[in-house]
Protein backbone atom coordinates (compact mmCIF):
# COMPACT_ATOMS: atom_id res chain seq x y z
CA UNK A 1 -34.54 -14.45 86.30
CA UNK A 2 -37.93 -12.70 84.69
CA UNK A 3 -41.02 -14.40 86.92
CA UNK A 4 -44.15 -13.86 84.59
CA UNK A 5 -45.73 -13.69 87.79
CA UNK A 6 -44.32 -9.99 88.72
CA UNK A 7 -45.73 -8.85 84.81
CA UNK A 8 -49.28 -10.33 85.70
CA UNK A 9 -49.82 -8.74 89.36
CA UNK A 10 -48.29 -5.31 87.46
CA UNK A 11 -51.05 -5.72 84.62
CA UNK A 12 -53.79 -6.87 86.74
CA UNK A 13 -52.96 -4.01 89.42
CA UNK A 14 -52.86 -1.71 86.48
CA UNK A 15 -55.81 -2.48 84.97
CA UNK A 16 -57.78 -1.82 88.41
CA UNK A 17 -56.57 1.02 88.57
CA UNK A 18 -57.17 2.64 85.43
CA UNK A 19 -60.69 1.42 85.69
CA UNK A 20 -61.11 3.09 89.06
CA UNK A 21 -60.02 6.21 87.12
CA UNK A 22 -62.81 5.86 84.52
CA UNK A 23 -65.37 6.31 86.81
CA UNK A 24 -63.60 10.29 87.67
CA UNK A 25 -65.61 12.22 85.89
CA UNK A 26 -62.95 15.16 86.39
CA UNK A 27 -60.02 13.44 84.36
CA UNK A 28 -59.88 13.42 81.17
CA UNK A 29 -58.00 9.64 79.50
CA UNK A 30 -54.46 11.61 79.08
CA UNK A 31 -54.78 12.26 82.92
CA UNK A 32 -56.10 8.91 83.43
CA UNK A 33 -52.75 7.43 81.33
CA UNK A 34 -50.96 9.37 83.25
CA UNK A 35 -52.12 8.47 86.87
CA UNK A 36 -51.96 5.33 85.94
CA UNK A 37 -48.47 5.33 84.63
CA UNK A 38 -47.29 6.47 87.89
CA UNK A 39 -49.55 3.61 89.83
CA UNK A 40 -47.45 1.18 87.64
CA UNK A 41 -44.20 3.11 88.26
CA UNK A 42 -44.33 3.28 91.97
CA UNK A 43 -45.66 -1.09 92.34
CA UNK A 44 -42.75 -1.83 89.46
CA UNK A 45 -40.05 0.06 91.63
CA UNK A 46 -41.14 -1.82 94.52
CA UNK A 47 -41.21 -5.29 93.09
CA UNK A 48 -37.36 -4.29 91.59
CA UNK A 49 -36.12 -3.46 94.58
CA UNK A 50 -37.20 -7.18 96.07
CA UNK A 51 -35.77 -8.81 92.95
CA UNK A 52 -32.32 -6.84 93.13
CA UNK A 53 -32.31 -7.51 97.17
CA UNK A 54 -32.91 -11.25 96.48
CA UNK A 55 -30.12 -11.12 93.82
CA UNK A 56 -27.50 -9.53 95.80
CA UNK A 57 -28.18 -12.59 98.61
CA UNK A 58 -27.81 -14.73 95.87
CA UNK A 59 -24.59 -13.54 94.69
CA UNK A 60 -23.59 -13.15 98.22
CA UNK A 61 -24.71 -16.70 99.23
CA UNK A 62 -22.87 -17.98 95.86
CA UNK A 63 -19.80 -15.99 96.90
CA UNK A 64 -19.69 -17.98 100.19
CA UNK A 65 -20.22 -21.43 98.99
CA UNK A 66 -17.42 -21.10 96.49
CA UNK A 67 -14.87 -19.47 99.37
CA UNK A 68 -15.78 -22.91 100.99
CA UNK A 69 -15.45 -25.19 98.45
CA UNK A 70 -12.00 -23.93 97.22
CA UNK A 71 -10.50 -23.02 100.70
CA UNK A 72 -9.96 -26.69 101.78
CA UNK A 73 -8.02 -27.45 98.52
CA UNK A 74 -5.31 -24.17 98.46
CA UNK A 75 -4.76 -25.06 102.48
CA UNK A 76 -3.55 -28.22 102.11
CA UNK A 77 -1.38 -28.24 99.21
CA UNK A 78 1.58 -26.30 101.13
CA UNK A 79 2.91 -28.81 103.87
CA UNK A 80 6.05 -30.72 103.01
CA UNK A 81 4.11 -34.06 102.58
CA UNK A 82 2.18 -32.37 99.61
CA UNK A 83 5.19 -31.56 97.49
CA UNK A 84 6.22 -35.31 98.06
CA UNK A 85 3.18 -36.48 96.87
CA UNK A 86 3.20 -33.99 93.59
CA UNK A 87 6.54 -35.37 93.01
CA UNK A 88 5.59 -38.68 93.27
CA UNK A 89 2.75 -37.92 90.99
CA UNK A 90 4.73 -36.32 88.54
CA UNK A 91 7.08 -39.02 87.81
CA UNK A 92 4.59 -41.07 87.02
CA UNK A 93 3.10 -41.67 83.13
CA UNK A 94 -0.34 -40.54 81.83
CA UNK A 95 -1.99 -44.32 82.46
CA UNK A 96 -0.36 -44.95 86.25
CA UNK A 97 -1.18 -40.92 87.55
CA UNK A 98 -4.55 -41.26 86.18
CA UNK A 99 -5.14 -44.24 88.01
CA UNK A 100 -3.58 -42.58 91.10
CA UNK A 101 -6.14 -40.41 91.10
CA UNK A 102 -9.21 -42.40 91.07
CA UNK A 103 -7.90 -44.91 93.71
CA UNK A 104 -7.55 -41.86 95.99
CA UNK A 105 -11.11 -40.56 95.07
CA UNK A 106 -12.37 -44.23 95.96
CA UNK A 107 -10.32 -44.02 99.02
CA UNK A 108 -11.56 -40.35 99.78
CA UNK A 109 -7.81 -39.50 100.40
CA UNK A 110 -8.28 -35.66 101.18
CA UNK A 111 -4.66 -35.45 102.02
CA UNK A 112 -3.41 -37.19 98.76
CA UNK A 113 -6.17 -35.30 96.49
CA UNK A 114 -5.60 -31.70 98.09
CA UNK A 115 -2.26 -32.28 97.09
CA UNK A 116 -2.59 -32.89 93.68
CA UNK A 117 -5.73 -30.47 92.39
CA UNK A 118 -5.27 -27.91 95.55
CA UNK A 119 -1.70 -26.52 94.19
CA UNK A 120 -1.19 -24.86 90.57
CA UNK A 121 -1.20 -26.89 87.51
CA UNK A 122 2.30 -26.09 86.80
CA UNK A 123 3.15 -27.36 89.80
């Protein structure tokens, strides 16, 4: 995500700089543009390298949270008791399984509910 904050401190910083290089009586403004290009060049590599190391913990950090959130499903939908309860479910219509369902959220049945959304759909 862009942070207008990073584009001001490069402009301001910028701007200071090529001022400072005004008062060199020895450059001419082409030098001056150019010294100053590389000022910018060498603050705008350093403020990409924070944003791409604070992206890659991001995506890292994302990574892991998902890994938790759909490991506890998948591990419980094996055991025998699990294709029972998919069976059950399964014979049941539309109106009843939905039903099921929400009873089993209300009762925070993790067994019940990791057997029903932890294995595939076709199951």
């Amino acid at each position: 995500m862009y942070d207008v904050r990073y584009n001001n401190k490069i402009k301001g910083a910028t701007s200071l700089y090529f001022s400072s290089h005004k008062r060199n009586p020895v450059w001419n403004e082409a030098v001056q543009l150019i010294q100053t290009d590389d000022f910018a060049n060498k603050k705008l590599l350093k403020i990409t390298k924070s944003i791409d190391s604070a992206n890659a913990n991001l995506s890292k950090s994302i990574a892991h949270i998902e890994k938790e959130l759909t490991t506890p499903l998948t591990a419980g939908a094996n055991d025998p008791v699990a294709k029972e309860i998919r069976s059950h479910v399964k014979n049941m219509n539309d109106n009843k399984r939905h039903t099921f369902i929400a009873e089993a959220q209300q009762r925070k049945d993790l067994q019940t509910l990791q057997a029903i959304l932890g294995a595939p759909s076709y199951l």
